[in-house]
PDB file of N, CA and C in Angstrom:
ATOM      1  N   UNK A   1       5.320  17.271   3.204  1.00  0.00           N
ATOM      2  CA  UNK A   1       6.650  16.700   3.140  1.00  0.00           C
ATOM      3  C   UNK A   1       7.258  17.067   1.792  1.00  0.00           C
ATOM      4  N   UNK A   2       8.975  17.646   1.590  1.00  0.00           N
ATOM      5  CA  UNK A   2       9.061  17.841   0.425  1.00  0.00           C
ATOM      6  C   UNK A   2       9.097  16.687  -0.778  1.00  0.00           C
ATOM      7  N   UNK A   3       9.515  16.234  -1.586  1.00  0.00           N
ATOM      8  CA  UNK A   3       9.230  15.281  -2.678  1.00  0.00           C
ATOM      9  C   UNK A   3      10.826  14.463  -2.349  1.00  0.00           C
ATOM     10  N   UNK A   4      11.569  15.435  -2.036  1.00  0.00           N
ATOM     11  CA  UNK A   4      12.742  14.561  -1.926  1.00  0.00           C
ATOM     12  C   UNK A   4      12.749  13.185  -0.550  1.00  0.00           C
ATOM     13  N   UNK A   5      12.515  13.735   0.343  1.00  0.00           N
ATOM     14  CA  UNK A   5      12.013  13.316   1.524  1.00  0.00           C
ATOM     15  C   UNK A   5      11.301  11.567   1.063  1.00  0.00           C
ATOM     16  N   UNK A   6      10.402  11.482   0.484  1.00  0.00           N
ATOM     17  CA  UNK A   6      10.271  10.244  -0.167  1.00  0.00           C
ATOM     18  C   UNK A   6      11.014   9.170  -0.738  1.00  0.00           C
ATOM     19  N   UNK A   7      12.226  10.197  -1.377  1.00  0.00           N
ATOM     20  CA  UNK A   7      13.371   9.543  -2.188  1.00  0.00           C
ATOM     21  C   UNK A   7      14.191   9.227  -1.483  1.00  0.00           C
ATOM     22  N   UNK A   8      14.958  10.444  -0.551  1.00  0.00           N
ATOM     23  CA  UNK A   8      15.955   9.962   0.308  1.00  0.00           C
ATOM     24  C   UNK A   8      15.448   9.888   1.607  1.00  0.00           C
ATOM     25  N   UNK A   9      14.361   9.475   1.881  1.00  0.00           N
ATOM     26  CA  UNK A   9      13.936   9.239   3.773  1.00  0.00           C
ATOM     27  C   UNK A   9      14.779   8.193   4.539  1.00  0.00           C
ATOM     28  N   UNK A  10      13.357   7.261   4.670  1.00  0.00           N
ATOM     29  CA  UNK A  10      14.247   5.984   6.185  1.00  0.00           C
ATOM     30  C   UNK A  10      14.410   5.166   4.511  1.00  0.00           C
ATOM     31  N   UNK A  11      15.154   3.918   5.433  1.00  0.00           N
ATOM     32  CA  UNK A  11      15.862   2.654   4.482  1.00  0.00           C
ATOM     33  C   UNK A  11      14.447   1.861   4.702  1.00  0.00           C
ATOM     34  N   UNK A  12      14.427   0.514   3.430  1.00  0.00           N
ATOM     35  CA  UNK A  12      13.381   0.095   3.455  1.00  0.00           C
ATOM     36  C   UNK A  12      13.141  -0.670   4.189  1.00  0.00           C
ATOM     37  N   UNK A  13      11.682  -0.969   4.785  1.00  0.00           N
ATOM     38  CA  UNK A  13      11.013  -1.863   5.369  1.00  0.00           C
ATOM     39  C   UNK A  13      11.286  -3.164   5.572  1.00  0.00           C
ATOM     40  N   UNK A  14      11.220  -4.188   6.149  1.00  0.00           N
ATOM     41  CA  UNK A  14      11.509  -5.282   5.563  1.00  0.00           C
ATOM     42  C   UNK A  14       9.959  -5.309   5.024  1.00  0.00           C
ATOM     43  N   UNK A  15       8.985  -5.604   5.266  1.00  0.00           N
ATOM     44  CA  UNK A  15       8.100  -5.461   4.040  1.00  0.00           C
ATOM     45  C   UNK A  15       8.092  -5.320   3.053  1.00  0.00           C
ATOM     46  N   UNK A  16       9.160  -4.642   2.657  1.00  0.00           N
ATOM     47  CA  UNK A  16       9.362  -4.073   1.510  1.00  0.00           C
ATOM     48  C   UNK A  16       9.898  -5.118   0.580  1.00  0.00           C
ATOM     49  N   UNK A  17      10.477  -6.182   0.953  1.00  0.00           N
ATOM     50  CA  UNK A  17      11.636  -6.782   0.600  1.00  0.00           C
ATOM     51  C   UNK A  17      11.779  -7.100  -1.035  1.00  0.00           C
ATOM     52  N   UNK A  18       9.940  -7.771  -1.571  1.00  0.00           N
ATOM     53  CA  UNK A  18       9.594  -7.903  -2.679  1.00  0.00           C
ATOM     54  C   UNK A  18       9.709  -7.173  -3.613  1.00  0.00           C
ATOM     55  N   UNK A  19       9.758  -5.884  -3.263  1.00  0.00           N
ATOM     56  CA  UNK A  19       9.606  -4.492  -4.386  1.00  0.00           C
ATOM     57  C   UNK A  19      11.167  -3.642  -4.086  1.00  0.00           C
ATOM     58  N   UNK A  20      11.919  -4.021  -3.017  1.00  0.00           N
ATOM     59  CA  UNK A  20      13.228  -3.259  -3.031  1.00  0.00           C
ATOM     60  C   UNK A  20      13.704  -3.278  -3.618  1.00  0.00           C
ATOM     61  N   UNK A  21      14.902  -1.889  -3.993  1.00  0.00           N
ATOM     62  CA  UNK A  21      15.589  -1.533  -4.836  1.00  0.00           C
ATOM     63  C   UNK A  21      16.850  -2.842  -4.602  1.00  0.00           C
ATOM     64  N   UNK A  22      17.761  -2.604  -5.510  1.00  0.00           N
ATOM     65  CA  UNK A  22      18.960  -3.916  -5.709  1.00  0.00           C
ATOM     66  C   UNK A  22      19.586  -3.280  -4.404  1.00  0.00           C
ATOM     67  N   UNK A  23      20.339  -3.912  -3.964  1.00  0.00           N
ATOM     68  CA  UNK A  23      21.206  -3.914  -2.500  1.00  0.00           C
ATOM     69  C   UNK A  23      20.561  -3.791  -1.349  1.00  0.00           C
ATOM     70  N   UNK A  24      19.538  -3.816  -1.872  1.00  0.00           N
ATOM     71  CA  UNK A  24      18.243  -3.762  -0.711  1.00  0.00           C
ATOM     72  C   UNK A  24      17.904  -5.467   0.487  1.00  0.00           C
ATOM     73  N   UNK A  25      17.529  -6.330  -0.902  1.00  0.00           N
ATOM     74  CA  UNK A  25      16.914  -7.509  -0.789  1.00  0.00           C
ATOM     75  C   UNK A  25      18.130  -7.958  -2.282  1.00  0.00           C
ATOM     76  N   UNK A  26      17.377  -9.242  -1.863  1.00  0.00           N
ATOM     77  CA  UNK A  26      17.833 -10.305  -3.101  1.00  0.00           C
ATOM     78  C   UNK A  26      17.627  -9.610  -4.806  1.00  0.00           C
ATOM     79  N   UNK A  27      18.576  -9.392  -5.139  1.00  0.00           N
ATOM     80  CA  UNK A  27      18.121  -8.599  -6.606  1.00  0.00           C
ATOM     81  C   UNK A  27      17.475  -9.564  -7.471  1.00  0.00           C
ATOM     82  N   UNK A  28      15.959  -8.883  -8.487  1.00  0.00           N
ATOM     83  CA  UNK A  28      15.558  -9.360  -9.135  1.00  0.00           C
ATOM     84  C   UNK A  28      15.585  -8.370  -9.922  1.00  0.00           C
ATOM     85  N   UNK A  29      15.183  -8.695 -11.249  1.00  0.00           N
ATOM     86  CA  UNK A  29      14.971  -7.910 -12.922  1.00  0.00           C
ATOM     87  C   UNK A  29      14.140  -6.841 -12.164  1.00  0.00           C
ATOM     88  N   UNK A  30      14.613  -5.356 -13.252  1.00  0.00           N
ATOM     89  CA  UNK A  30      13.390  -4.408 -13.005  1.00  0.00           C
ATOM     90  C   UNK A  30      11.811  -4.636 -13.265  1.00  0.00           C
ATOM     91  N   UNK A  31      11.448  -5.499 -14.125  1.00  0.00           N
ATOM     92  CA  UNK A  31      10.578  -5.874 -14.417  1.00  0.00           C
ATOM     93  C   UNK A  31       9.588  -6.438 -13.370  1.00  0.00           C
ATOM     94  N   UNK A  32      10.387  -7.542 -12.719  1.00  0.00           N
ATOM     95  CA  UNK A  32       9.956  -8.636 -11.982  1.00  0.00           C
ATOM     96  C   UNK A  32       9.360  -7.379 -10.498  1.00  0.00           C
ATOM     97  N   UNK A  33      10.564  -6.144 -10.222  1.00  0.00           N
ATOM     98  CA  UNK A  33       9.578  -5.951  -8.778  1.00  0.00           C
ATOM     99  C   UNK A  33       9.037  -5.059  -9.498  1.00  0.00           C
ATOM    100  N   UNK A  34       8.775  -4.045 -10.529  1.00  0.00           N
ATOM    101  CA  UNK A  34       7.918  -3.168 -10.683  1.00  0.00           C
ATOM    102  C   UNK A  34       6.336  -3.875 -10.539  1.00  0.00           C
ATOM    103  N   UNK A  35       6.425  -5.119 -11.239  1.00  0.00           N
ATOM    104  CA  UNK A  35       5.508  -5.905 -11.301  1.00  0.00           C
ATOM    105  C   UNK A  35       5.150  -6.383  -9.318  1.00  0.00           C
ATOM    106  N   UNK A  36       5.709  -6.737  -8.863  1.00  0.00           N
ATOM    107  CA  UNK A  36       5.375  -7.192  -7.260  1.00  0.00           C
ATOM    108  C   UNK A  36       4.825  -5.787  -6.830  1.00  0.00           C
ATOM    109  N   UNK A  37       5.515  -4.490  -6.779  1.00  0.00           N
ATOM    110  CA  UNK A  37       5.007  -3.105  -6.538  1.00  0.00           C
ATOM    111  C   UNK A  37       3.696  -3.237  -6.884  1.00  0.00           C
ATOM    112  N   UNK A  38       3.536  -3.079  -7.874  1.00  0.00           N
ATOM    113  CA  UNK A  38       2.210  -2.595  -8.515  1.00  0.00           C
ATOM    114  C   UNK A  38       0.931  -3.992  -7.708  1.00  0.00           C
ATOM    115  N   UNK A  39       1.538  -5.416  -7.805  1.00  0.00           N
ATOM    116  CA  UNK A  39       0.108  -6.042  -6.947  1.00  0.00           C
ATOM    117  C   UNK A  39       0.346  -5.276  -5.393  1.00  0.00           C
ATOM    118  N   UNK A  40       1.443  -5.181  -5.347  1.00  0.00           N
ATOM    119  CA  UNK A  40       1.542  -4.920  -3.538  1.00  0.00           C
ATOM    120  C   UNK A  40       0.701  -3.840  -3.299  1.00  0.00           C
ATOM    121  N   UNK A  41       0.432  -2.790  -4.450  1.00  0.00           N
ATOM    122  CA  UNK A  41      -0.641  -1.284  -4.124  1.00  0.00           C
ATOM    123  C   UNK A  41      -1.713  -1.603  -4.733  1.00  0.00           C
ATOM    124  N   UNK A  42      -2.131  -2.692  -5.267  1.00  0.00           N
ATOM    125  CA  UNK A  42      -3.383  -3.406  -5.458  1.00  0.00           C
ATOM    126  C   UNK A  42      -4.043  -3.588  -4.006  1.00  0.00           C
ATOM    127  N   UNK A  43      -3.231  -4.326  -3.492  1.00  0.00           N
ATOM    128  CA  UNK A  43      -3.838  -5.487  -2.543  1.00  0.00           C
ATOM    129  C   UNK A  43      -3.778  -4.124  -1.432  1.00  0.00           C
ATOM    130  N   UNK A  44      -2.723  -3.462  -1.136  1.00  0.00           N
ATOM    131  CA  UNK A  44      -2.747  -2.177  -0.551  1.00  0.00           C
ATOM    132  C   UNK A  44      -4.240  -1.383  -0.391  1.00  0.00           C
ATOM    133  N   UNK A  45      -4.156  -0.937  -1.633  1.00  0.00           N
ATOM    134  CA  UNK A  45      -5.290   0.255  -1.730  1.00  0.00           C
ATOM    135  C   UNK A  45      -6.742  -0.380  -1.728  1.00  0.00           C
ATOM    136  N   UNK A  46      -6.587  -2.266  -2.155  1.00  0.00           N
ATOM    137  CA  UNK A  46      -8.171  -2.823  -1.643  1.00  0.00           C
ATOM    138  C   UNK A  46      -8.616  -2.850  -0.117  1.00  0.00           C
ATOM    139  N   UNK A  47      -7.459  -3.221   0.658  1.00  0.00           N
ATOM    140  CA  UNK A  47      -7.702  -2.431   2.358  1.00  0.00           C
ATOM    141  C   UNK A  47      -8.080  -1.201   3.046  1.00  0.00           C
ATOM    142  N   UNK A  48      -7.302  -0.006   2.074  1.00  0.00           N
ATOM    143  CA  UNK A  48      -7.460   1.011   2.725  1.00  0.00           C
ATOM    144  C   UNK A  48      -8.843   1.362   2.126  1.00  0.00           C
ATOM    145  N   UNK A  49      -9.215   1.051   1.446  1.00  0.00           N
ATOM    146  CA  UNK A  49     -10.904   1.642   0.418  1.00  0.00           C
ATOM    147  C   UNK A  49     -11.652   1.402   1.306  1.00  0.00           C
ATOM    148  N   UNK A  50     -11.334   0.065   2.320  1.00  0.00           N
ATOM    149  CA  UNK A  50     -12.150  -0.124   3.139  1.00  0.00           C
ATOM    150  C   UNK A  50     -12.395   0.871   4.344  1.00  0.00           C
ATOM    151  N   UNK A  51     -11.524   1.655   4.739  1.00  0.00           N
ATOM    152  CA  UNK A  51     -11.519   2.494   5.192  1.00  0.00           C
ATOM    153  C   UNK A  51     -11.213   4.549   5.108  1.00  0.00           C
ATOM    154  N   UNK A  52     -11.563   4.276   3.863  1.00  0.00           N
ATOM    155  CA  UNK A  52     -12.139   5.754   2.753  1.00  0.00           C
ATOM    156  C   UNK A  52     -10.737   6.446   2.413  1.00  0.00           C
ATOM    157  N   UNK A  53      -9.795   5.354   1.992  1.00  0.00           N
ATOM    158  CA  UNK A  53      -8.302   6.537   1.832  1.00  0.00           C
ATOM    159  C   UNK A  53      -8.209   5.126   0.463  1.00  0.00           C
ATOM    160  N   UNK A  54      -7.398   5.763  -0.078  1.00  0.00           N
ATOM    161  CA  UNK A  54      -6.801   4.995  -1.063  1.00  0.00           C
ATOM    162  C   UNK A  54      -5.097   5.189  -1.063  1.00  0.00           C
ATOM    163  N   UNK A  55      -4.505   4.573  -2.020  1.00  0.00           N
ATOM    164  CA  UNK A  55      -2.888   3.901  -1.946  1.00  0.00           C
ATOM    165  C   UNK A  55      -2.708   4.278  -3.768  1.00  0.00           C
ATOM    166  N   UNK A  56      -0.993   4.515  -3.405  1.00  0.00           N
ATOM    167  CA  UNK A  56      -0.391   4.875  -4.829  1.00  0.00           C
ATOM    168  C   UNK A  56       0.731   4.682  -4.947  1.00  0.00           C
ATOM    169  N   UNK A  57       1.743   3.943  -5.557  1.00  0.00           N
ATOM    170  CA  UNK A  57       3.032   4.561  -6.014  1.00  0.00           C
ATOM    171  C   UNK A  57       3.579   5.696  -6.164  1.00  0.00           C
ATOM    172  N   UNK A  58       4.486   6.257  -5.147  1.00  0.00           N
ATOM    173  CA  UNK A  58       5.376   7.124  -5.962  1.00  0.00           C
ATOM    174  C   UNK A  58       6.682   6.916  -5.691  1.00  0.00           C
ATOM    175  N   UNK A  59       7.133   7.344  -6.924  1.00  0.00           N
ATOM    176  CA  UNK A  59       8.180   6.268  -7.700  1.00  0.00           C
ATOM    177  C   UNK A  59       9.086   4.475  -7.020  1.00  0.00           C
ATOM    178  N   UNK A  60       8.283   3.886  -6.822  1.00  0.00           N
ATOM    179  CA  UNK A  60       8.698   2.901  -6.468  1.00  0.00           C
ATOM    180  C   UNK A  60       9.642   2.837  -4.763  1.00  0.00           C
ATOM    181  N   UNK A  61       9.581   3.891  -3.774  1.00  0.00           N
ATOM    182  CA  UNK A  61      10.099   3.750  -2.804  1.00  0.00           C
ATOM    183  C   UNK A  61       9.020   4.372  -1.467  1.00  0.00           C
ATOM    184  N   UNK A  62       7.849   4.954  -2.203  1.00  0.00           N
ATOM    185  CA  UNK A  62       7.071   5.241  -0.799  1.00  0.00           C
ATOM    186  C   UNK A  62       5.617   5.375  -1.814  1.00  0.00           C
ATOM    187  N   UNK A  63       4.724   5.747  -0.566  1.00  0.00           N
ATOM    188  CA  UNK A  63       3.275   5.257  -0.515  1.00  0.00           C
ATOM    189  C   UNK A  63       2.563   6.803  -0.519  1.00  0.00           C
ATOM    190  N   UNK A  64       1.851   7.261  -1.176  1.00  0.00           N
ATOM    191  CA  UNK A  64       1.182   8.457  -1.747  1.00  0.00           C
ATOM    192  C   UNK A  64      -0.471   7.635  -0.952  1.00  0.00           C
ATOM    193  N   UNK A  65      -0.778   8.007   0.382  1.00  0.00           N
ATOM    194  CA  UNK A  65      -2.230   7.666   1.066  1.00  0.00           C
ATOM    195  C   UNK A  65      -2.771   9.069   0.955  1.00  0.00           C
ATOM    196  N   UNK A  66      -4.110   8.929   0.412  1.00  0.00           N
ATOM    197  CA  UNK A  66      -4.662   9.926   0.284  1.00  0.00           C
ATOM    198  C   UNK A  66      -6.164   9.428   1.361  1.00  0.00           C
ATOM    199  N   UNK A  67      -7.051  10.848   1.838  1.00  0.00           N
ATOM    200  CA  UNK A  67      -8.430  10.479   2.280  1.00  0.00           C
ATOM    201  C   UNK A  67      -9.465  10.248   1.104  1.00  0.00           C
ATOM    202  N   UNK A  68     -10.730  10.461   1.296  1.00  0.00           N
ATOM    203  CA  UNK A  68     -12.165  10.523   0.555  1.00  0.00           C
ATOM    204  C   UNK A  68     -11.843  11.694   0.232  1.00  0.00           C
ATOM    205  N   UNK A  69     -11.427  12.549   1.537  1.00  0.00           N
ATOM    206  CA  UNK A  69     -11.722  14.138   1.452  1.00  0.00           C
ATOM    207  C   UNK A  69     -10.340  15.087   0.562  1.00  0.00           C
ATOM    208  N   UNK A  70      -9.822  14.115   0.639  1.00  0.00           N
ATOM    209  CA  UNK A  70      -8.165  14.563  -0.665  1.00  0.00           C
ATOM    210  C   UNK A  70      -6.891  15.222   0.204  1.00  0.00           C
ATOM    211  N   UNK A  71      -6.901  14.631   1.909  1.00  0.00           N
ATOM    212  CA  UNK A  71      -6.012  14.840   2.260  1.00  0.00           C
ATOM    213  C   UNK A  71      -4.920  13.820   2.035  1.00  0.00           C
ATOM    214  N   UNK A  72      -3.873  13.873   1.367  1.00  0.00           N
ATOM    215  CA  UNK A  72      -2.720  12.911   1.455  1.00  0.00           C
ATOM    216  C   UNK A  72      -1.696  13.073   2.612  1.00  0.00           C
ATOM    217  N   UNK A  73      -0.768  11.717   2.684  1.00  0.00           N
ATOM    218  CA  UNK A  73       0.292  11.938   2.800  1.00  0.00           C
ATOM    219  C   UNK A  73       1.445  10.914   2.205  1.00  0.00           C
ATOM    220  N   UNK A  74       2.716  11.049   2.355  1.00  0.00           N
ATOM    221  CA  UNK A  74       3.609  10.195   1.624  1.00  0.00           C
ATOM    222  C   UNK A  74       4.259   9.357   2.602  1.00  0.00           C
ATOM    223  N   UNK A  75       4.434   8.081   2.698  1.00  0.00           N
ATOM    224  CA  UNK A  75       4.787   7.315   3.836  1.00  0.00           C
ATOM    225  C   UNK A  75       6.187   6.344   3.225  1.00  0.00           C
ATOM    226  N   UNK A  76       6.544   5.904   3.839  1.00  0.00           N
ATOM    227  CA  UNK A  76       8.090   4.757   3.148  1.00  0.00           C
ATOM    228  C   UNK A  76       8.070   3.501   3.947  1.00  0.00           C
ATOM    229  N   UNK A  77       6.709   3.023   4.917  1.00  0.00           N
ATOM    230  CA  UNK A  77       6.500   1.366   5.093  1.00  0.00           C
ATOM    231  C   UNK A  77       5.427   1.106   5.430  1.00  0.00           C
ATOM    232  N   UNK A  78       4.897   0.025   5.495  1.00  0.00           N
ATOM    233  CA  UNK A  78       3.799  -0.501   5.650  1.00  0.00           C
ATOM    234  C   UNK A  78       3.053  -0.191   7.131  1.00  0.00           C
ATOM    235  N   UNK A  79       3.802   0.198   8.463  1.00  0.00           N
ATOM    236  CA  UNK A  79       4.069   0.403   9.595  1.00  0.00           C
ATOM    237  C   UNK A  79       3.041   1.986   9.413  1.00  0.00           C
ATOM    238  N   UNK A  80       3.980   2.472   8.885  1.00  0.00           N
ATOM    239  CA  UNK A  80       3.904   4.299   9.017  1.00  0.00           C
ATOM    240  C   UNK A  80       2.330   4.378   7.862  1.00  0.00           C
ATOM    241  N   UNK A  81       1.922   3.325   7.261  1.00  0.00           N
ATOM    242  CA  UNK A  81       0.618   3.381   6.105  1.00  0.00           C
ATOM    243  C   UNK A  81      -0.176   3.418   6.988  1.00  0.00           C
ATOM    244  N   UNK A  82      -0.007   2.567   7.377  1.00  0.00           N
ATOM    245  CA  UNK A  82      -1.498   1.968   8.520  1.00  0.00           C
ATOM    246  C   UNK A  82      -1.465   2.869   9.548  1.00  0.00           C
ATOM    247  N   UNK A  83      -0.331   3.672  10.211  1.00  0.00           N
ATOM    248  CA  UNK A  83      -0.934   4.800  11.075  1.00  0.00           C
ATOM    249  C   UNK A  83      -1.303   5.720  10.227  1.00  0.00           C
ATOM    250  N   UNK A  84      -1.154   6.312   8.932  1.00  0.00           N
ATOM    251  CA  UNK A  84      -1.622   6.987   8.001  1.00  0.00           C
ATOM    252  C   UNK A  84      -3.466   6.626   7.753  1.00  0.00           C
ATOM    253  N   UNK A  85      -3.335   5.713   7.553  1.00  0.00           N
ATOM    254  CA  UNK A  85      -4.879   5.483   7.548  1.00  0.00           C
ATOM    255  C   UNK A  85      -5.445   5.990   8.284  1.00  0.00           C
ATOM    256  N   UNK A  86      -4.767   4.936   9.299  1.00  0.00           N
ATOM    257  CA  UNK A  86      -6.086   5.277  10.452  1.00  0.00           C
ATOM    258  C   UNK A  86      -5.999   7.103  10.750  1.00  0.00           C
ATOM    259  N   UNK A  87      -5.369   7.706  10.987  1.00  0.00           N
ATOM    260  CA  UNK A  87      -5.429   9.069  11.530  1.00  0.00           C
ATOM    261  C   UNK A  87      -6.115   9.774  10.178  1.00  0.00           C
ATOM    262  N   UNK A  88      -6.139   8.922   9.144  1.00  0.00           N
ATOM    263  CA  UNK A  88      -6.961  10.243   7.865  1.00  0.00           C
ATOM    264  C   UNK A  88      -8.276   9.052   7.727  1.00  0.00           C
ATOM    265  N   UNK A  89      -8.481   8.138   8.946  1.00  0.00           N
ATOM    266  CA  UNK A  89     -10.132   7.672   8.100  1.00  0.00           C
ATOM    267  C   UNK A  89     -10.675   7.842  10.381  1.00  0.00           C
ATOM    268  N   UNK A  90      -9.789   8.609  10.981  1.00  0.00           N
ATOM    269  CA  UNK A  90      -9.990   8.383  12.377  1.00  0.00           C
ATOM    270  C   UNK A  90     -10.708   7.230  13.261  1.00  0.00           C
ATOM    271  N   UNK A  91     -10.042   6.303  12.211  1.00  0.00           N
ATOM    272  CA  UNK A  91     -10.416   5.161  12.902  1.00  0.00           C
ATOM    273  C   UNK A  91      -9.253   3.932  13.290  1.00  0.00           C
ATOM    274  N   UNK A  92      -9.357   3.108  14.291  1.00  0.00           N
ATOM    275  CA  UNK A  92      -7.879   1.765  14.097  1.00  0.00           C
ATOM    276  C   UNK A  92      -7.767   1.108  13.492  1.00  0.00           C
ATOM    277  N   UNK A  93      -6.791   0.674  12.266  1.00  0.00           N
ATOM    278  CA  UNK A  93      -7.103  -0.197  11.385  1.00  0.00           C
ATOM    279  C   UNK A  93      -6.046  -1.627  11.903  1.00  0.00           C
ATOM    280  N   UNK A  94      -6.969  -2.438  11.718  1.00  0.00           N
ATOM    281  CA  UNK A  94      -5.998  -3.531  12.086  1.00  0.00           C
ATOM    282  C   UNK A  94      -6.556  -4.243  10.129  1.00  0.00           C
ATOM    283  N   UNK A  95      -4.967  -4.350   9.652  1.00  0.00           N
ATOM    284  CA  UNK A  95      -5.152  -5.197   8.447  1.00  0.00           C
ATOM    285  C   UNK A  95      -5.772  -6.946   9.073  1.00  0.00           C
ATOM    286  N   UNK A  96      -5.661  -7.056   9.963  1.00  0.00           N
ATOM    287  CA  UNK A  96      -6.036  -8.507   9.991  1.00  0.00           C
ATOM    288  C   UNK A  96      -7.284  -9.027  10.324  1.00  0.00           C
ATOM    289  N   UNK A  97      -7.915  -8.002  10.860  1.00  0.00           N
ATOM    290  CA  UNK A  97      -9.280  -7.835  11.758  1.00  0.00           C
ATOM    291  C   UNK A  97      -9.979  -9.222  10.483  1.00  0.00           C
ATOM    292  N   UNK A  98     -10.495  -9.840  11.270  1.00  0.00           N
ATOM    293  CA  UNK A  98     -11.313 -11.170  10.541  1.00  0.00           C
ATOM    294  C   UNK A  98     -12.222 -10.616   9.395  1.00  0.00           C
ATOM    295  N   UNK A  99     -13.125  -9.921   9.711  1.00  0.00           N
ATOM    296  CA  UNK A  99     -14.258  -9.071   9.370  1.00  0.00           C
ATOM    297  C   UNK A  99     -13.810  -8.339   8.136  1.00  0.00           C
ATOM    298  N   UNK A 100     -12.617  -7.392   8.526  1.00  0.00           N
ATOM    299  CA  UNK A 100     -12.072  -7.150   7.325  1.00  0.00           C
ATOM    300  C   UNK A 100     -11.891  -7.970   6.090  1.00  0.00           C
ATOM    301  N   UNK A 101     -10.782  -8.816   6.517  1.00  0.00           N
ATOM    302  CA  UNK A 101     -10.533  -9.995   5.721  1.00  0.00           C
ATOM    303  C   UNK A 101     -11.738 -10.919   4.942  1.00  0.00           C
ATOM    304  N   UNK A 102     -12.662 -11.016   5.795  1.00  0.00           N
ATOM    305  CA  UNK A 102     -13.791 -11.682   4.926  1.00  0.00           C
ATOM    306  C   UNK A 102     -14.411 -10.769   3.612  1.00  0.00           C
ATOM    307  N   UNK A 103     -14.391  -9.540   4.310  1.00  0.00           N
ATOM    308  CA  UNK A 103     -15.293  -9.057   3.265  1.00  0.00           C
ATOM    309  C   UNK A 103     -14.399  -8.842   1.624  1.00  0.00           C
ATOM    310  N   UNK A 104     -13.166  -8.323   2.495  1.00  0.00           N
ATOM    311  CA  UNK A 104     -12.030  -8.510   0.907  1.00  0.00           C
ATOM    312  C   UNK A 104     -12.230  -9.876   0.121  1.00  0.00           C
ATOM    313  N   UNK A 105     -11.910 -10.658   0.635  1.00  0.00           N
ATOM    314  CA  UNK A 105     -12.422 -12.290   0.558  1.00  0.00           C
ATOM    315  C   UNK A 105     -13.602 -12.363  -0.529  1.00  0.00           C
ATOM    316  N   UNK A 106     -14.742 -11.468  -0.035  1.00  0.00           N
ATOM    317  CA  UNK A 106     -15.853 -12.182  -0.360  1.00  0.00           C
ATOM    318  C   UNK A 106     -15.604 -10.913  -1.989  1.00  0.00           C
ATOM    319  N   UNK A 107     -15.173  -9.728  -2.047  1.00  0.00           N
ATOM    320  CA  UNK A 107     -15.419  -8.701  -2.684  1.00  0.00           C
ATOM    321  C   UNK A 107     -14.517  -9.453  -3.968  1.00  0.00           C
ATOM    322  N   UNK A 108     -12.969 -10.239  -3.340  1.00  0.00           N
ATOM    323  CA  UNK A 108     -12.442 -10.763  -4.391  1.00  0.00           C
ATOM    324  C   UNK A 108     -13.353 -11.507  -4.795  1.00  0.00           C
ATOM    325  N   UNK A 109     -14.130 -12.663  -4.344  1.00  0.00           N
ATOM    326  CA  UNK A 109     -14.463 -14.241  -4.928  1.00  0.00           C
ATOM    327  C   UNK A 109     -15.791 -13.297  -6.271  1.00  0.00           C
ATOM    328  N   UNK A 110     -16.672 -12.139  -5.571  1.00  0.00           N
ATOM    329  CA  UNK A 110     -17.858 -11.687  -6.631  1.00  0.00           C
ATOM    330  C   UNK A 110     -16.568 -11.109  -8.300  1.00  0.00           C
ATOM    331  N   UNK A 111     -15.687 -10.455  -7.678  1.00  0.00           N
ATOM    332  CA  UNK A 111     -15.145  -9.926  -8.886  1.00  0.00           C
ATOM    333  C   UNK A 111     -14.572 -11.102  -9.792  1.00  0.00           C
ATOM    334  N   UNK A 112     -14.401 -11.724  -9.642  1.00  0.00           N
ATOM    335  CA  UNK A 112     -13.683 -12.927  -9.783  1.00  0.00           C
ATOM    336  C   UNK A 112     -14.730 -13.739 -11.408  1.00  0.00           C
ATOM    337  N   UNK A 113     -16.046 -13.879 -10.567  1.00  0.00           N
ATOM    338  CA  UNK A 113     -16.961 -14.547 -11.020  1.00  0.00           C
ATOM    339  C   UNK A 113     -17.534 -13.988 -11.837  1.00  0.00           C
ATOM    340  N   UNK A 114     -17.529 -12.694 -12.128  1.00  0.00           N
ATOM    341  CA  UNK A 114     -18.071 -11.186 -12.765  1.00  0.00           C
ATOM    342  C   UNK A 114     -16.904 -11.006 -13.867  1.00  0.00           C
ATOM    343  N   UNK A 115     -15.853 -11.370 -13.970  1.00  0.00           N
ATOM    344  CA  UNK A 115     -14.585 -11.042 -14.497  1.00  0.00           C
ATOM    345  C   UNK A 115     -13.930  -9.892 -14.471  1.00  0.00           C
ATOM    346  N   UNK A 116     -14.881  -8.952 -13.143  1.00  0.00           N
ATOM    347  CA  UNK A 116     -14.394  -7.377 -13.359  1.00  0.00           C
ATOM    348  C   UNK A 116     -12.961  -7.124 -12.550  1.00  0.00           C
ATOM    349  N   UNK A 117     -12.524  -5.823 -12.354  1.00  0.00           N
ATOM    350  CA  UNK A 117     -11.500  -5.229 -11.570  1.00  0.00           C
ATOM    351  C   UNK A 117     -11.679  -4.730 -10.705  1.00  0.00           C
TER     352      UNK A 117
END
């Protein structure tokens, strides 16, 4: 995909709503969503690890998913991530799957107690 394509693609998500640009959603300080962005590809890229791709910012309007194996691609919602996953880890990802959720759960509560990242 070219680089622009990221910048000017689809309009945002409602997912998005926390990290949208002003006229998007409810305007907040640049500060305030760079900051929501950055947990949102936290909490992002701790899901997809689970399934061998990782998550990135680029520049604050789409999603840089890469594999294990270093195939990427660039996505613009949460919708179009998760078919990204799954087709670069060839598997279905359901973010909600219980199983999933526990183990994030349990991976947060050890880091937690460890004080690590």
């Amino acid at each position: 995909m070219c680089g622009l394509c990221g910048l000017w693609g689809e309009t945002a998500h409602w997912s998005a709503a926390g990290a949208a640009p002003p006229g998007v959603a409810k305007p907040v300080g640049h500060e305030a969503r760079a900051r929501a962005r950055r947990l949102q590809q936290q909490s992002l890229d701790r899901v997809c690890r689970a399934f061998g791709a990782s998550v990135a910012d680029w520049n604050g309007t789409s999603w840089i998913v890469t594999s294990a194996h270093g195939a990427s691609e660039v996505v613009g919602s949460l919708p179009e991530l998760w078919r990204v996953v799954g087709a670069l880890s060839k598997r279905p990802i359901d973010p909600f799957d219980v199983a999933l959720l526990d183990a994030l759960e349990a991976r947060a509560a050890t880091v937690h107690q460890s004080g690590a990242s």
